[in-house]
Protein backbone atom coordinates (compact mmCIF):
# COMPACT_ATOMS: atom_id res chain seq x y z
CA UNK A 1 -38.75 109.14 34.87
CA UNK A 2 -38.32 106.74 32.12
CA UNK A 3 -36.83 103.43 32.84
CA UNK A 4 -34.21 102.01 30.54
CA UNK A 5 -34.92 98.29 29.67
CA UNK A 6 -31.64 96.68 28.60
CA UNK A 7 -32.00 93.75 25.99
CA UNK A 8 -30.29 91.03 26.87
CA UNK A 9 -31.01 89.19 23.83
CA UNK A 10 -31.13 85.31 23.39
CA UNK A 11 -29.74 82.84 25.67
CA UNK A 12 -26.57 81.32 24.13
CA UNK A 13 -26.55 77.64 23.46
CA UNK A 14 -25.16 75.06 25.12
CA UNK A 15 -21.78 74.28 24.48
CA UNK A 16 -21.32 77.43 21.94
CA UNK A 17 -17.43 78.01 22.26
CA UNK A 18 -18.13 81.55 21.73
CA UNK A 19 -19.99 82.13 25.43
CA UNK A 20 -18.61 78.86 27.07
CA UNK A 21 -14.69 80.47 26.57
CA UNK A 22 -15.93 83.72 28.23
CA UNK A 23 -17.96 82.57 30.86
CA UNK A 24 -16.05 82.19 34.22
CA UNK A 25 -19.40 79.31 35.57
CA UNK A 26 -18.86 76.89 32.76
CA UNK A 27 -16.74 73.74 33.71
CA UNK A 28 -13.33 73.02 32.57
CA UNK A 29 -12.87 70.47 30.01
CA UNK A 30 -10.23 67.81 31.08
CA UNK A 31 -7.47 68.57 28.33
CA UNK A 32 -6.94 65.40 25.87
CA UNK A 33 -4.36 63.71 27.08
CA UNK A 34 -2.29 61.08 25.29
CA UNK A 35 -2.49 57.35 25.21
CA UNK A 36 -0.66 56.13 28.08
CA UNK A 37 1.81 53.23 26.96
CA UNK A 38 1.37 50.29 28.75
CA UNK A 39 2.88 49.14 31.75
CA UNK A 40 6.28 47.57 31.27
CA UNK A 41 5.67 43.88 31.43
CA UNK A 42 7.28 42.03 34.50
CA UNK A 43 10.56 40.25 33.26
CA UNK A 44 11.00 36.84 33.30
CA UNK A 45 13.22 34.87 34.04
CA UNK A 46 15.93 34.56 31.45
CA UNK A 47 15.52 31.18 29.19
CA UNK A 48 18.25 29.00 29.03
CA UNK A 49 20.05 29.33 25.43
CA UNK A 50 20.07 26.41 22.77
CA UNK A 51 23.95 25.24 22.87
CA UNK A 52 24.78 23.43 19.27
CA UNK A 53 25.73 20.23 19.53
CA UNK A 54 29.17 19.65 19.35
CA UNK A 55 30.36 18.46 15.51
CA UNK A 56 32.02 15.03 15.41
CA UNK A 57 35.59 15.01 15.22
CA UNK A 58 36.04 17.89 17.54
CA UNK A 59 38.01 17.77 20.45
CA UNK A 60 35.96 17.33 23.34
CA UNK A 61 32.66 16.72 21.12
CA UNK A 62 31.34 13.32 20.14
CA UNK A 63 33.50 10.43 19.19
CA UNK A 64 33.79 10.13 15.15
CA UNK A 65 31.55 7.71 13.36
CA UNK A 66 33.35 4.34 12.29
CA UNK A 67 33.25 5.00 8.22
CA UNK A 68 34.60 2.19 6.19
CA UNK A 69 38.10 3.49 4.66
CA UNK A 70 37.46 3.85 0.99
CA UNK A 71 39.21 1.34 -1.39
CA UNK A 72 42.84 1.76 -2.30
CA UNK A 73 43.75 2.22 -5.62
CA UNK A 74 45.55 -1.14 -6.00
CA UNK A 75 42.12 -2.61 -5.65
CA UNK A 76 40.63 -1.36 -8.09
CA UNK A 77 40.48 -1.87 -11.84
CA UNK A 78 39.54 0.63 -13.98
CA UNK A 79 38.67 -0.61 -16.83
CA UNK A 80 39.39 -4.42 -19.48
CA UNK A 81 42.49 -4.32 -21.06
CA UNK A 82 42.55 -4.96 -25.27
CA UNK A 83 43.91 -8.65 -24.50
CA UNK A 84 41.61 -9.46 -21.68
CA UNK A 85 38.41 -11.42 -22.23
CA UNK A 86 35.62 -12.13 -20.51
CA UNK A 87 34.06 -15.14 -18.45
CA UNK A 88 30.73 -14.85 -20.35
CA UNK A 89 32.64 -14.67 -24.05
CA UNK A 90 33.75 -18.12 -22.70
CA UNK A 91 31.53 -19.84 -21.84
CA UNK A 92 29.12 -21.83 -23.83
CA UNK A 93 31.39 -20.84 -26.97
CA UNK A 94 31.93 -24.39 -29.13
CA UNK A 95 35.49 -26.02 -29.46
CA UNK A 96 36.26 -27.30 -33.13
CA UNK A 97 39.37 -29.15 -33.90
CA UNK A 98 41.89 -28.25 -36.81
CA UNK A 99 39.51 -29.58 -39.18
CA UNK A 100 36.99 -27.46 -38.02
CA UNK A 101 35.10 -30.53 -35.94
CA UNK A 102 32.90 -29.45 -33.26
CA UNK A 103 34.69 -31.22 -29.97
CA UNK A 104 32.22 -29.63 -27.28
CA UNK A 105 31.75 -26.75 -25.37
CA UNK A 106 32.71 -24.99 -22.57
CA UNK A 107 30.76 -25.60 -19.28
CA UNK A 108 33.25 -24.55 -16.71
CA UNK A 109 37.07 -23.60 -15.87
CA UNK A 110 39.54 -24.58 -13.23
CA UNK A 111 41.34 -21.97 -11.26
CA UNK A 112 44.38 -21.63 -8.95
CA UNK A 113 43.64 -19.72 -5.52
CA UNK A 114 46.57 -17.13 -7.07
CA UNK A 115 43.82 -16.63 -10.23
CA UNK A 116 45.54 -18.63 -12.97
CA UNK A 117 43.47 -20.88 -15.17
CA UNK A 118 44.39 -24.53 -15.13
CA UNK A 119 42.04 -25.89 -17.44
CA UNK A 120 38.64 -25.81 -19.64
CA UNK A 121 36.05 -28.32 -18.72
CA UNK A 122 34.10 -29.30 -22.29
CA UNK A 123 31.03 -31.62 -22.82
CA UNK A 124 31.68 -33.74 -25.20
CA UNK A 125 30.03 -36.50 -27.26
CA UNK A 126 26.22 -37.47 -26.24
CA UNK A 127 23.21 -36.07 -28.48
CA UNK A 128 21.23 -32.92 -27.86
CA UNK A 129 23.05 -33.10 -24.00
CA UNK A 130 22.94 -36.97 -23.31
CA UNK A 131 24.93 -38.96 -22.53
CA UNK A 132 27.56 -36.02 -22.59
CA UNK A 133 30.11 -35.92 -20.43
CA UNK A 134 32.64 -33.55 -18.94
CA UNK A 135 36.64 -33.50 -20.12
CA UNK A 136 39.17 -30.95 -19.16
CA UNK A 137 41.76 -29.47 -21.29
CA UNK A 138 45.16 -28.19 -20.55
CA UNK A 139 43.92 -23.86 -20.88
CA UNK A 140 46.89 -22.93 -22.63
CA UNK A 141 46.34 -24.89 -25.48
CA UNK A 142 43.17 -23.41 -26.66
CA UNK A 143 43.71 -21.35 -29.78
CA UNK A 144 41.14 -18.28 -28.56
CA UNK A 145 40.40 -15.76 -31.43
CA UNK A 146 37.66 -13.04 -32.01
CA UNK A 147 37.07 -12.16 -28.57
CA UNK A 148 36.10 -15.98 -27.69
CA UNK A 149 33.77 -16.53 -30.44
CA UNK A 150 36.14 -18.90 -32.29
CA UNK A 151 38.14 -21.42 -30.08
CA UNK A 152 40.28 -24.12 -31.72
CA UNK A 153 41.48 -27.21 -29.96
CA UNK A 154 44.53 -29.31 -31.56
CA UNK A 155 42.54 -33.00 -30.80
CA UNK A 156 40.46 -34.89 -32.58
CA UNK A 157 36.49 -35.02 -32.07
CA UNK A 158 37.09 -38.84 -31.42
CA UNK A 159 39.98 -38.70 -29.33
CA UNK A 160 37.81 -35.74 -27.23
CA UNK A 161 35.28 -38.65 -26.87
CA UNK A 162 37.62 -41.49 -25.36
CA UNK A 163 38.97 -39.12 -22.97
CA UNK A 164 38.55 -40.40 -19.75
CA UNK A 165 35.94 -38.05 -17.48
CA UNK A 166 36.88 -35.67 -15.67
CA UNK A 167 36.33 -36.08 -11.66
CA UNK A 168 35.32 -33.16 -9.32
CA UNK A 169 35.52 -32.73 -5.70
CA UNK A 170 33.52 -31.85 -3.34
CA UNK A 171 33.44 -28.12 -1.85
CA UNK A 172 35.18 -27.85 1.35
CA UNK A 173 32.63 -27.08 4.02
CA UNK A 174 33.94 -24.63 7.15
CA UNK A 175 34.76 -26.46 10.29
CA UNK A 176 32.35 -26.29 12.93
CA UNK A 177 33.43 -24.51 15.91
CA UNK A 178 35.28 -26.41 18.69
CA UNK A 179 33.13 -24.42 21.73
CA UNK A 180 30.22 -25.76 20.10
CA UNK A 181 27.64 -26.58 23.18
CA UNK A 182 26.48 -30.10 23.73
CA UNK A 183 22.74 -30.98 23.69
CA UNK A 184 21.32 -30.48 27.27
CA UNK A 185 20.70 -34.14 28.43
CA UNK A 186 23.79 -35.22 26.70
CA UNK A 187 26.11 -31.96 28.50
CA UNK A 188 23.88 -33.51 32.17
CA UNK A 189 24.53 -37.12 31.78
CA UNK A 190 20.90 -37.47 33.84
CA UNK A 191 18.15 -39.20 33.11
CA UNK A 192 14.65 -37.33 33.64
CA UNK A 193 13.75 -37.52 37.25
CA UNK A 194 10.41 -39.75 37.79
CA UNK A 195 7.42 -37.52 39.86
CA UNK A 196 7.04 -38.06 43.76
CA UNK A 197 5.00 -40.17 45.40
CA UNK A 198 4.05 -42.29 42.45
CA UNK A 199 5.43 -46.12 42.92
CA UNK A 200 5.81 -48.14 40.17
CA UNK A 201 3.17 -50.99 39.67
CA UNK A 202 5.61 -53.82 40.10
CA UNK A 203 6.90 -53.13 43.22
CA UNK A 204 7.76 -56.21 44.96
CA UNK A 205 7.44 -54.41 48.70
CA UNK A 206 3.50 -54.12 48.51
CA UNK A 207 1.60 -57.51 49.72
CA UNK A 208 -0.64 -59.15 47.38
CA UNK A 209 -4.09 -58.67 47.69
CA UNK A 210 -5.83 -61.07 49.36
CA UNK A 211 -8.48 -63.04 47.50
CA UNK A 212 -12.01 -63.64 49.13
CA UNK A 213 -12.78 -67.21 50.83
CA UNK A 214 -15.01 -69.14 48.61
CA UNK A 215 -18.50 -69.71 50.06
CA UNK A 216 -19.01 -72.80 52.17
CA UNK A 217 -20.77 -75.68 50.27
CA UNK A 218 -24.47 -76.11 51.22
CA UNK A 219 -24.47 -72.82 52.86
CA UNK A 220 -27.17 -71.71 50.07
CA UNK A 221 -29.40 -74.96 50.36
């Protein structure tokens, strides 16, 4: 009797999804799986919290810094009144008398410790600044027009020069203070204290030294 030959055909490949799905042998493929996410980190231990600093002024906060109280309004001046003038339109400006003599200038002014001026010191006579020398003048009698550039004195230029010269004082210095400390050897009263065991080269305890004998006479023949 004939045998039938079945043909089996070609092997499949390896890893052909067409024989692999049907074939009970073949190994399961792990399924994909999904990133895992990662392990909770351990906690800490909670970090202390920045605390603001307290504002000055508050209550309970930090004392309030000394600020120096701003100026009162009676201290200030604002600005130069129309019949005010100033030191500097003053000073140097030339004195003429009536008759339009020059007397001197102005080198200084004299002034109460409640701010009134007393008087105008001029130089007067001397050439080109010698033999000048200084004069006052009662203030209110200067005739003072355009802002101080024109000043008019009712006295002569030569009675200006016979004037007697006008005498200064001296600044007041400020009193020293009555704690003041005393030099040190003054304040001790001692005198410096002389080193031990050192006697003075005069002292009349120590003996004299004693001189040698002379040699007896002949004693070298």
């Amino acid at each position: 009797a004939d045998v039938e030959v079945v043909d089996e055909g070609e092997e499949p490949a390896a890893g052909d999804p067409a024989t692999t799905a049907d074939d009970p042998m073949a190994p399961d493929e792990p399924a994909a799986t999904e990133e895992s996410a990662p392990a909770d980190q351990p906690m800490t231990p909670d970090e202390p919290m920045a605390t603001e600093e307290p504002v000055a002024g508050d209550e309970g906060g930090m004392a309030a810094e000394d600020e120096a109280p701003a100026p009162t309004p009676d201290v200030l001046v604002m600005e130069q009144g129309a019949d005010e003038l100033r030191g500097d339109w003053i000073m140097g400006t030339t004195v003429v008398s009536p008759d339009d003599e020059t007397i001197g200038q102005i080198q200084d002014v004299i002034i109460t410790p409640d701010g009134q001026i007393t008087s105008a010191i001029l130089s007067v006579g001397g050439f080109l600044g010698l033999g000048a020398k200084n004069i006052a003048v009662d203030w209110n009698e200067l005739e003072i027009a355009q802002d101080g550039q024109e000043i008019t004195l009712n006295i002569t230029r030569e009675e200006a020069e016979q004037a007697p010269e006008y005498a200064f004082r001296d600044q007041a210095q400020p009193a020293e203070p009555a704690d003041a400390e005393a030099p040190a050897e003054d304040a001790l009263g001692t005198e410096p204290a002389e080193e031990p065991g050192m006697a003075p080269m005069d002292d009349p305890a120590m003996p004299p030294a004693e001189e040698p004998d002379a040699p007896a006479e002949g004693a070298n023949q």
